[in-house]
C-alpha atoms as a PDB file:
ATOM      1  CA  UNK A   1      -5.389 -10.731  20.012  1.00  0.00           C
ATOM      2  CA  UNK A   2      -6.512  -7.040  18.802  1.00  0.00           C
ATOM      3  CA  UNK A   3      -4.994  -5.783  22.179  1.00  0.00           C
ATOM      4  CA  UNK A   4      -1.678  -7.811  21.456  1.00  0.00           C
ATOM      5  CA  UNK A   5      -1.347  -6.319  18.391  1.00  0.00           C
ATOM      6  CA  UNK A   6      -2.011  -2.857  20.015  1.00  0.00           C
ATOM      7  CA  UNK A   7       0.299  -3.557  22.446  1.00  0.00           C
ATOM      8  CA  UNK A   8       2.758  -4.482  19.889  1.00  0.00           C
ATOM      9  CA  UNK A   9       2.438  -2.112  17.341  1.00  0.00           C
ATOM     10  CA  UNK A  10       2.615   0.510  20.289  1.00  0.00           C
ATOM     11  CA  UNK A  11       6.124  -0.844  21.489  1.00  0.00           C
ATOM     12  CA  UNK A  12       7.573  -0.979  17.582  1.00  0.00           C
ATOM     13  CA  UNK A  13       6.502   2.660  16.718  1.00  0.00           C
ATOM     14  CA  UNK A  14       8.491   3.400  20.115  1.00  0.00           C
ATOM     15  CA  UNK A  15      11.504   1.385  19.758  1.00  0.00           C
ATOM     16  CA  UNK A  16      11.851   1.111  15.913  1.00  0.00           C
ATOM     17  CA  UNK A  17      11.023  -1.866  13.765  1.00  0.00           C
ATOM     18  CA  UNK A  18      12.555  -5.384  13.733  1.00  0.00           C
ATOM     19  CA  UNK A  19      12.886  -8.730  11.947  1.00  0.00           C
ATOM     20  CA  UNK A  20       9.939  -9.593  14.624  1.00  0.00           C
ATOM     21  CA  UNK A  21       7.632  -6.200  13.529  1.00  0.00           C
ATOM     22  CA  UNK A  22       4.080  -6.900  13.936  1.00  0.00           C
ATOM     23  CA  UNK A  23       3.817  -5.613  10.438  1.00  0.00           C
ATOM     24  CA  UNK A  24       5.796  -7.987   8.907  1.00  0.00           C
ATOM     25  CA  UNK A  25       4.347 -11.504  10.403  1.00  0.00           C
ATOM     26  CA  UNK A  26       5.617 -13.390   6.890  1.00  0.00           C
ATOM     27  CA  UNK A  27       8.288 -11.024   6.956  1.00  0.00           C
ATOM     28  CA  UNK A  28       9.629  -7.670   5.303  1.00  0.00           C
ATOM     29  CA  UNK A  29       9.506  -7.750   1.722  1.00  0.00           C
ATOM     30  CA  UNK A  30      13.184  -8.274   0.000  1.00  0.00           C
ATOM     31  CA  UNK A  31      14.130  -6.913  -2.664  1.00  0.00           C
ATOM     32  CA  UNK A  32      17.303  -7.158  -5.558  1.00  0.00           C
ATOM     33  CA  UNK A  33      17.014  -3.247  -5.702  1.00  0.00           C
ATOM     34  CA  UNK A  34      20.527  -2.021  -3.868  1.00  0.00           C
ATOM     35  CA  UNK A  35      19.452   1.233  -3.252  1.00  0.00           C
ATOM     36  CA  UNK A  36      16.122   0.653  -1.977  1.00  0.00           C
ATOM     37  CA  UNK A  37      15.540   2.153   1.706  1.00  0.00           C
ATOM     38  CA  UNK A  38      13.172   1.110   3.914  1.00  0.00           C
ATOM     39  CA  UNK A  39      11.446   3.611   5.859  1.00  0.00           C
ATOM     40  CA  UNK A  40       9.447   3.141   9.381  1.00  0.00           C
ATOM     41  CA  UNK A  41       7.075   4.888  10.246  1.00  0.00           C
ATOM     42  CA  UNK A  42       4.680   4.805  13.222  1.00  0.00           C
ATOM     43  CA  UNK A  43       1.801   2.494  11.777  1.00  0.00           C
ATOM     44  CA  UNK A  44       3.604   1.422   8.148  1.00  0.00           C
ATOM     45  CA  UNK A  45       6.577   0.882   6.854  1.00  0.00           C
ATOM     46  CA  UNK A  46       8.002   1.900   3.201  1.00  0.00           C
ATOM     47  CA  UNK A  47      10.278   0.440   0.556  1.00  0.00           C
ATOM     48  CA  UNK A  48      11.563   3.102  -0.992  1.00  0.00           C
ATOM     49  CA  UNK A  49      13.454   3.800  -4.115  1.00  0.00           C
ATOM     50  CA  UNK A  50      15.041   7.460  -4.689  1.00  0.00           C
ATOM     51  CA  UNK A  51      15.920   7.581  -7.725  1.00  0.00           C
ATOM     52  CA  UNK A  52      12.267   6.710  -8.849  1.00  0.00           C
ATOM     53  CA  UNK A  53      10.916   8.669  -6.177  1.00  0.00           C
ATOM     54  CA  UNK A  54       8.418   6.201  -5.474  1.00  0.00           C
ATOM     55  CA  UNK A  55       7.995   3.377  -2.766  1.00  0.00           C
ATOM     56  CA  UNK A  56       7.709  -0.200  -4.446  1.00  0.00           C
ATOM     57  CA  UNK A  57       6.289  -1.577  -1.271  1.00  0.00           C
ATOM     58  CA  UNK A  58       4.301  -0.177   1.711  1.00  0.00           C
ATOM     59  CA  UNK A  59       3.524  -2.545   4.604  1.00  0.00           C
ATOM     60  CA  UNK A  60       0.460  -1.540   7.141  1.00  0.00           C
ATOM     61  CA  UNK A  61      -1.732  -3.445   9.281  1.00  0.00           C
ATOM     62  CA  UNK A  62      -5.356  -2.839   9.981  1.00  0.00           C
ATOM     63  CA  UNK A  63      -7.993  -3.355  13.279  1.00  0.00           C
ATOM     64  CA  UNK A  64     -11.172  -1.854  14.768  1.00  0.00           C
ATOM     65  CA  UNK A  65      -9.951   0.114  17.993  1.00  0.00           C
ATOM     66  CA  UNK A  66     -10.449   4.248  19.661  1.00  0.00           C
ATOM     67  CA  UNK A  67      -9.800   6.074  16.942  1.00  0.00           C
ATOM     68  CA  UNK A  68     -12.126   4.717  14.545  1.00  0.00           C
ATOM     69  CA  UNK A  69     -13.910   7.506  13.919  1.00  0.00           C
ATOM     70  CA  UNK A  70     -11.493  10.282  13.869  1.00  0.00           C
ATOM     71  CA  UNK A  71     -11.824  12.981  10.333  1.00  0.00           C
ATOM     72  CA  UNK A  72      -9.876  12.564   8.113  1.00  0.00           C
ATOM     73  CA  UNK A  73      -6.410  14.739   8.222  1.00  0.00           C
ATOM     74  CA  UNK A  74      -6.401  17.931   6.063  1.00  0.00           C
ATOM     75  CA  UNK A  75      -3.376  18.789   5.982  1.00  0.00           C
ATOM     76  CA  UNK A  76      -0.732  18.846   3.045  1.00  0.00           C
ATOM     77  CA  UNK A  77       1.332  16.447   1.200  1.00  0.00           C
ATOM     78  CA  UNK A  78       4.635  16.843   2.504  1.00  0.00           C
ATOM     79  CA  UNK A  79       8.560  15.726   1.627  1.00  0.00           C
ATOM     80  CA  UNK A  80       9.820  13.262   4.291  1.00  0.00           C
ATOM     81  CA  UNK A  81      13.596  15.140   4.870  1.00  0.00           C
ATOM     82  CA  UNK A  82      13.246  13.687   7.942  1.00  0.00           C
ATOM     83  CA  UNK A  83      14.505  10.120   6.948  1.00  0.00           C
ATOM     84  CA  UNK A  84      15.934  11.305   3.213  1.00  0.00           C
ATOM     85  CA  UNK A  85      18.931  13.398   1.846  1.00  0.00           C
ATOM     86  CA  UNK A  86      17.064  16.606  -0.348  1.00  0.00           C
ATOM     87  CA  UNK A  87      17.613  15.166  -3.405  1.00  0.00           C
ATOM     88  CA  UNK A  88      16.040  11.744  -2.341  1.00  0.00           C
ATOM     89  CA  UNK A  89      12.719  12.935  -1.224  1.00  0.00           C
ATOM     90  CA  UNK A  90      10.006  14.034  -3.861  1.00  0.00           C
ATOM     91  CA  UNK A  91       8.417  17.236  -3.087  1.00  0.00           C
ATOM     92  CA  UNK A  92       5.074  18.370  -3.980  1.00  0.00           C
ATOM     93  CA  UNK A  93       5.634  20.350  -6.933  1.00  0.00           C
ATOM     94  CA  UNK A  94       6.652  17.427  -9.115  1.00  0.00           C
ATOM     95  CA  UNK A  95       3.418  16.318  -8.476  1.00  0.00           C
ATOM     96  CA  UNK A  96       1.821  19.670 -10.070  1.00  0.00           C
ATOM     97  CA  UNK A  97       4.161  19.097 -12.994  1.00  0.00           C
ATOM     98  CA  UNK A  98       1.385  16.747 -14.876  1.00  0.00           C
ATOM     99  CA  UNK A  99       1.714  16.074 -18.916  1.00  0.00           C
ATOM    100  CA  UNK A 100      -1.265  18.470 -20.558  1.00  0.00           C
ATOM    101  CA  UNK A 101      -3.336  15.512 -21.863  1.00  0.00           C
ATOM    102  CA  UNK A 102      -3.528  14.076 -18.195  1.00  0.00           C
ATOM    103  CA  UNK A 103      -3.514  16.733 -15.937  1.00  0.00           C
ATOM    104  CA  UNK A 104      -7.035  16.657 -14.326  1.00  0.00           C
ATOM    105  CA  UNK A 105      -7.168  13.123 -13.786  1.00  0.00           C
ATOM    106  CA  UNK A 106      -4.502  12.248 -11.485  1.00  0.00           C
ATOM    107  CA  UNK A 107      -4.641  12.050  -7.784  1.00  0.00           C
ATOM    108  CA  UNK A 108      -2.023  11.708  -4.960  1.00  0.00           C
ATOM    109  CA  UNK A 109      -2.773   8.169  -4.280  1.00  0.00           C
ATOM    110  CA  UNK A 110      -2.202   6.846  -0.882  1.00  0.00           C
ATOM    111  CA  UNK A 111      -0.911   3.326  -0.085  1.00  0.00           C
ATOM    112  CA  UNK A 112      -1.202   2.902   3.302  1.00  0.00           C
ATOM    113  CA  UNK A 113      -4.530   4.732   4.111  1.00  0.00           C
ATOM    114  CA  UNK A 114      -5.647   7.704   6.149  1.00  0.00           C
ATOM    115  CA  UNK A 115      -8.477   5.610   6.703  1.00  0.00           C
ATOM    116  CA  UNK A 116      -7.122   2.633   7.778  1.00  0.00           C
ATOM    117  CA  UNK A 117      -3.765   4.364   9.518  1.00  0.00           C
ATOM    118  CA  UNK A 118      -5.649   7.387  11.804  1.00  0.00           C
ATOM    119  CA  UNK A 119      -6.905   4.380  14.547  1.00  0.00           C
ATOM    120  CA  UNK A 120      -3.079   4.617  15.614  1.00  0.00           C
ATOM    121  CA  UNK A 121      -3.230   8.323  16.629  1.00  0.00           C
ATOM    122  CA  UNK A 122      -3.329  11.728  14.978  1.00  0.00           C
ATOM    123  CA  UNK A 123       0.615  11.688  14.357  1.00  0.00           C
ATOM    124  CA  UNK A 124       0.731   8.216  12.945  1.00  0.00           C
ATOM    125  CA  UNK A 125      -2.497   9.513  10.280  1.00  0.00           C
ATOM    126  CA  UNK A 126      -0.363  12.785   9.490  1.00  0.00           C
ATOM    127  CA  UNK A 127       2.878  10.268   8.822  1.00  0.00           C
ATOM    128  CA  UNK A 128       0.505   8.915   5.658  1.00  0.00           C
ATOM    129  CA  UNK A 129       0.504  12.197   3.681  1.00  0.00           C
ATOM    130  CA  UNK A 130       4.510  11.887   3.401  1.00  0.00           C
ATOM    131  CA  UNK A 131       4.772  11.672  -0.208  1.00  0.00           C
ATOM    132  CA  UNK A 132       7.193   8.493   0.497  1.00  0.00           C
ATOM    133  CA  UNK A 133       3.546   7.005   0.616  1.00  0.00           C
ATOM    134  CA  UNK A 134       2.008   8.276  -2.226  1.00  0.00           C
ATOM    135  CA  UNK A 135       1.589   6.940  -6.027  1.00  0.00           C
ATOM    136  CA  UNK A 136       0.771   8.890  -9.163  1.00  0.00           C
ATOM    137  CA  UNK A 137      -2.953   7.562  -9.428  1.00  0.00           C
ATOM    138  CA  UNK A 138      -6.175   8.266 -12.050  1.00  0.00           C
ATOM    139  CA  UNK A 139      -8.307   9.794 -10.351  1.00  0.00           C
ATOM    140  CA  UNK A 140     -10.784   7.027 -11.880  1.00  0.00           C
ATOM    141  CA  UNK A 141      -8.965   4.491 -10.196  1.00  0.00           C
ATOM    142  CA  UNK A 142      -8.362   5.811  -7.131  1.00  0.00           C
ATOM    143  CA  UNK A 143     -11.631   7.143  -6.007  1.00  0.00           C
ATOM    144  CA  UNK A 144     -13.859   4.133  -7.407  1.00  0.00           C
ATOM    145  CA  UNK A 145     -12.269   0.843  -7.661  1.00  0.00           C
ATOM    146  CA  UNK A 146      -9.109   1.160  -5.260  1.00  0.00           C
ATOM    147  CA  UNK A 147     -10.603   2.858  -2.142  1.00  0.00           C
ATOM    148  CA  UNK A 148     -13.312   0.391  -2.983  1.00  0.00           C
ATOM    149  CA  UNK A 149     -10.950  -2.088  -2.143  1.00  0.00           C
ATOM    150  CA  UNK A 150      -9.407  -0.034   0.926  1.00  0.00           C
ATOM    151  CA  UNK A 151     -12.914   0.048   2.648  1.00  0.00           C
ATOM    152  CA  UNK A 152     -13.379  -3.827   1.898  1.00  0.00           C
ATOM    153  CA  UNK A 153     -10.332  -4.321   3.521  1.00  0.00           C
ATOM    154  CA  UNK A 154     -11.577  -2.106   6.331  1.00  0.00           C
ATOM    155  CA  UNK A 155     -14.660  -4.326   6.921  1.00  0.00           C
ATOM    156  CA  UNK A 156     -12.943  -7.755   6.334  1.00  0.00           C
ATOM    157  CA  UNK A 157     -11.353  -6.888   9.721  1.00  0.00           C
ATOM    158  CA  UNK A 158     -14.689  -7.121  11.411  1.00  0.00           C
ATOM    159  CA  UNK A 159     -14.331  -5.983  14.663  1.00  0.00           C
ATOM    160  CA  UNK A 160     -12.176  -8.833  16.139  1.00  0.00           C
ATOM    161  CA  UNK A 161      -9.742  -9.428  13.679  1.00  0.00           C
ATOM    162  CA  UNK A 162      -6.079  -7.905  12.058  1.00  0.00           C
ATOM    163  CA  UNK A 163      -5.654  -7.712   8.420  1.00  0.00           C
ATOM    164  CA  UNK A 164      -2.139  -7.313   7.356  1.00  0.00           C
ATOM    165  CA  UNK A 165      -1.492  -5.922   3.883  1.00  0.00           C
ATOM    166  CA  UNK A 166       1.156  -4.655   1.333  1.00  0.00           C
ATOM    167  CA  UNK A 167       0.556  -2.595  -1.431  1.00  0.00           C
ATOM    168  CA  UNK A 168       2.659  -0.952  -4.008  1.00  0.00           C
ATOM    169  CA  UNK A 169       2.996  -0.224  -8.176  1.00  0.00           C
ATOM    170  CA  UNK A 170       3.176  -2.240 -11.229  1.00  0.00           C
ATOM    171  CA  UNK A 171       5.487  -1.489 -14.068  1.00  0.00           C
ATOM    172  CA  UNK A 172       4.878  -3.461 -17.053  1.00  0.00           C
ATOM    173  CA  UNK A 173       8.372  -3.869 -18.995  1.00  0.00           C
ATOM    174  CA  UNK A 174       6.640  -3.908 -22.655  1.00  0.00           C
ATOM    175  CA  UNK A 175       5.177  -0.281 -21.824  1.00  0.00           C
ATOM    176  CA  UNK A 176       6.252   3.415 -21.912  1.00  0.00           C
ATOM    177  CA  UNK A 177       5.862   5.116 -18.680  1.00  0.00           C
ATOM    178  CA  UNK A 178       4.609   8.512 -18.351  1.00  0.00           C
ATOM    179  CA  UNK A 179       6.516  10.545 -15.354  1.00  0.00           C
ATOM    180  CA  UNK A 180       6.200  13.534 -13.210  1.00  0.00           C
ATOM    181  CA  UNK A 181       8.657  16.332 -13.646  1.00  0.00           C
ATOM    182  CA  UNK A 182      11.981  16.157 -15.553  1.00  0.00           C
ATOM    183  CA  UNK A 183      11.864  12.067 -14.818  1.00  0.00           C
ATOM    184  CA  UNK A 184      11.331  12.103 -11.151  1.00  0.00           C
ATOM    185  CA  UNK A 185       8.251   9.843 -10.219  1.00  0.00           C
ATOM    186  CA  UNK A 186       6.669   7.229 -12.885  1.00  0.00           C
ATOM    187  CA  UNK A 187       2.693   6.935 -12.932  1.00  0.00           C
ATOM    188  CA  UNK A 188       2.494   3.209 -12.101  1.00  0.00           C
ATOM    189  CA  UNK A 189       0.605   1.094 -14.977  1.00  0.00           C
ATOM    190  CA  UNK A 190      -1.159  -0.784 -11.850  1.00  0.00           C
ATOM    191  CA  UNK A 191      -1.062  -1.289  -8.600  1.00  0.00           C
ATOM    192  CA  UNK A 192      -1.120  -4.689  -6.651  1.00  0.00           C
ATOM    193  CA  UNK A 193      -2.437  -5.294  -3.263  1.00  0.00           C
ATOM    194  CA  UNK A 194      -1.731  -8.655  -0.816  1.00  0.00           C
ATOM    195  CA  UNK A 195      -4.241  -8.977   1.957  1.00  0.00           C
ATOM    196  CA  UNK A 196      -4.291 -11.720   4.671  1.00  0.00           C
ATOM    197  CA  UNK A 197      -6.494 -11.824   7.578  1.00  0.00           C
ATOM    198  CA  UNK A 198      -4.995 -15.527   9.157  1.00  0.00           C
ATOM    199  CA  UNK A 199      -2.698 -17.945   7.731  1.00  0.00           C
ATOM    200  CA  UNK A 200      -5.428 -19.602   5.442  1.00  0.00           C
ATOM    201  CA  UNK A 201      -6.786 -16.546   4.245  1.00  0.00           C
ATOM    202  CA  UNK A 202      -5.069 -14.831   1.863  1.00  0.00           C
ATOM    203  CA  UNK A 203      -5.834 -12.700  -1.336  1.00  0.00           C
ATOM    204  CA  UNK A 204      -3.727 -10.661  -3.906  1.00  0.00           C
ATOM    205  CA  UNK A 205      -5.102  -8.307  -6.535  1.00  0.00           C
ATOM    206  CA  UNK A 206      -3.051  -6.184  -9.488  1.00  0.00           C
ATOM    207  CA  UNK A 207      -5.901  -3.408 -10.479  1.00  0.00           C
ATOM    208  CA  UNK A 208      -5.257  -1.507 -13.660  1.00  0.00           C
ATOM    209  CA  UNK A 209      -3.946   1.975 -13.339  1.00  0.00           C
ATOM    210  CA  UNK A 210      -5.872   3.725 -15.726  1.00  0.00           C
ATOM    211  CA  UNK A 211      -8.740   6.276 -16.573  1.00  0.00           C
ATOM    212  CA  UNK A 212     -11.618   3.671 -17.074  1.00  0.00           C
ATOM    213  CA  UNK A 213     -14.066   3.961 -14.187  1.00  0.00           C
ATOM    214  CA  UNK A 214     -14.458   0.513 -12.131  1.00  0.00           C
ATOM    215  CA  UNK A 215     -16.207  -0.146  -8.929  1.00  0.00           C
ATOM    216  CA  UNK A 216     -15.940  -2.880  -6.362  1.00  0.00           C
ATOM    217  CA  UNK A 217     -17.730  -5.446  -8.184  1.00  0.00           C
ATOM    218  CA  UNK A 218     -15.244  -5.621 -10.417  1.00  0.00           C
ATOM    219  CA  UNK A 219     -12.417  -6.489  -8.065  1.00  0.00           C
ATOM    220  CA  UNK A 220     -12.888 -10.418  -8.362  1.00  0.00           C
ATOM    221  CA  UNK A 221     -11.654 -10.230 -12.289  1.00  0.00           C
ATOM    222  CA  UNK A 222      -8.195  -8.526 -10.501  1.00  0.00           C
ATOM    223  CA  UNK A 223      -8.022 -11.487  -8.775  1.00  0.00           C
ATOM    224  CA  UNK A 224      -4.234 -13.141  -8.873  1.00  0.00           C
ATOM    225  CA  UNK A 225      -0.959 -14.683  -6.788  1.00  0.00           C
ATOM    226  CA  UNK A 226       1.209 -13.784  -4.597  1.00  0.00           C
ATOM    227  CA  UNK A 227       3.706 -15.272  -6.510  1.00  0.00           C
ATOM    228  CA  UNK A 228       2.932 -13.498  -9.941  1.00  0.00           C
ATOM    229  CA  UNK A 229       2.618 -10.173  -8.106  1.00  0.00           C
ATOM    230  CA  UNK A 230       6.097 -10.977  -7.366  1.00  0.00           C
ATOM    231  CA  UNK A 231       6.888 -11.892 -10.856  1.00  0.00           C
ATOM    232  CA  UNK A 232       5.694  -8.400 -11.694  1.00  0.00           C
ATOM    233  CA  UNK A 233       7.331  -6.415  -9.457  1.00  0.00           C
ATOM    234  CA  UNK A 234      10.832  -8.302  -9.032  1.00  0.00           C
ATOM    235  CA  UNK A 235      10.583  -8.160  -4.965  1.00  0.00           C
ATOM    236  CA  UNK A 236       9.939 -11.067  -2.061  1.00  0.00           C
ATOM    237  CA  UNK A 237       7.043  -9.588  -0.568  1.00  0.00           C
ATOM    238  CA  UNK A 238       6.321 -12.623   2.451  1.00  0.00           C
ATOM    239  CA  UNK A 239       9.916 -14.388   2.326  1.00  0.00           C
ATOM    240  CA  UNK A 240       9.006 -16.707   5.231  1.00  0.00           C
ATOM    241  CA  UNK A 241       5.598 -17.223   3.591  1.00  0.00           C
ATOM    242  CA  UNK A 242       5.725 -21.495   1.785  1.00  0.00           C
ATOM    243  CA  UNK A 243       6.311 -20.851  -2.195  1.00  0.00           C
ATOM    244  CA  UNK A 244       3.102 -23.397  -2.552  1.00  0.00           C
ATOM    245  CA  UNK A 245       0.902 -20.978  -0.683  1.00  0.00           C
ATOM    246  CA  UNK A 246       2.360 -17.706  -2.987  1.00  0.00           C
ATOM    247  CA  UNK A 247       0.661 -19.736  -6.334  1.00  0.00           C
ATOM    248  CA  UNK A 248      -2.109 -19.792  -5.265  1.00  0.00           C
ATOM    249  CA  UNK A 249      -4.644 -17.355  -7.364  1.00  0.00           C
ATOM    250  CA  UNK A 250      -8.237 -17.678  -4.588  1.00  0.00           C
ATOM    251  CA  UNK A 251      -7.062 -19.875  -1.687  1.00  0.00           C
ATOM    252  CA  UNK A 252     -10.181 -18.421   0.510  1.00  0.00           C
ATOM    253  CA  UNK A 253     -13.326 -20.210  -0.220  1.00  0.00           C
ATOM    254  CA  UNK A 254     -16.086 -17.767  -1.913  1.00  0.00           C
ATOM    255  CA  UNK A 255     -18.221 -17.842   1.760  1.00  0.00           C
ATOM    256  CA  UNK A 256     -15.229 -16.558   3.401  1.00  0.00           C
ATOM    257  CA  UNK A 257     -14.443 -13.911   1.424  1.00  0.00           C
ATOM    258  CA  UNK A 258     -17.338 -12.148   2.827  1.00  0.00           C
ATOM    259  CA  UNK A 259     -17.440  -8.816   2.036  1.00  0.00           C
ATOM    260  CA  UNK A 260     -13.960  -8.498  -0.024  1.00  0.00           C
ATOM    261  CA  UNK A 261     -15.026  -9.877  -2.956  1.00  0.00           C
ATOM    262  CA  UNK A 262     -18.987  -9.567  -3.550  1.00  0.00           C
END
């Protein structure tokens, strides 16, 4: 299966994405947005909105193969004006362009991983520090309970099984957003994350955005649906996917949650 996917994965990055993509098995997220663009990459793909500067949806998959162990990339955030017009891509200073009160506890927040994305090659890791994949995060959320949550999903995989999984941010209608620059990129009020691993197993999670400090064990109250997350965010993510299976809040059993949810 892992070498399938490989295989796959390999043959999508070098032909460009389809309604078959191996990242989309339930497939691509819809949205009512008209000017949302999706982006492809070689190891994710990105549902990008321009005039928000952000990407409401980022689609990756995730398996134990030769690259596993490769550093992480230090190079710099970057503007993709490879697949957008100037004035569609966010660029790094609007990042640096943080309200007083806040400024030292935001991060550049990654949705789909360096750690999860560099087992697909050096160029495929580099791909992640586009800022098409990046998210206004607190630094309290992002280094403690949400790359909590990244490594879980790193070890769910095992070492004989894909995870597939879509991230993105929450905007909460009844609340003022804070934003980056002269309006050009929101700080999400959370951020939600779908993981599946095989048909029956499949979790969602909407984790605060915030500067209170949480860890792993804390990930179980985040708990939710599929189908609220997509209440929340006003997009399809898994359109194929049966509406039954989307209400579901836990439809793994506790013993097969394993290490996602201690």
């Amino acid at each position: 299966m892992r070498r399938f996917i490989t295989l796959s994965l390999l043959s999508f990055c070098l032909l460009g994405a389809s309604k078959d993509s191996p990242l989309h098995p339930y497939g691509m997220p819809a949205s009512q947005e008209p000017k949302l663009k999706v982006l492809h990459y070689r190891a994710f793909d990105c549902g990008y909105l321009p005039r928000a500067k952000i990407s409401l949806w980022v689609s990756y998959l995730y398996h134990h193969c030769a690259g596993l162990n490769r550093p992480r990339y230090q190079g710099k955030f970057m503007p993709d004006t490879f697949r957008l017009k100037k004035a569609e891509a966010a660029f790094p200073a609007v990042y640096e362009s943080v309200p007083g009160f806040i400024r030292h506890q935001l991060d550049k927040g990654h949705l789909a991983p360096d750690a999860a994305i560099k087992v697909f090659g050096t160029e495929a890791q580099k791909e992640t520090y586009f800022l098409t994949n990046i998210i206004p995060q607190f630094a309290s959320t992002n280094r403690f309970i949400w790359a909590s949550l990244e490594k879980k999903i790193r070890d769910w995989a095992g070492v004989k099984d894909t995870v597939w999984v879509t991230v993105g941010p929450v905007f909460y209608r009844n609340r003022d957003t804070i934003w980056l620059g002269t309006h050009q990129v929101p700080i999400p009020h959370a951020c939600y994350c779908v993981v599946f691993r095989r048909p029956a197993e499949l979790l969602a999670f909407v984790v605060p955005n915030d500067s209170i400090r949480r860890t792993g064990k804390h990930l179980p109250q985040f708990l939710v649906s599929v189908d609220s997350v997509e209440k929340l965010t006003g997009l399809d993510l898994f359109p194929v996917l049966a509406p039954a299976r989307e209400k579901q809040t836990q439809p793994v059993k506790p013993k097969k949650m394993g290490r996602l949810c201690p």
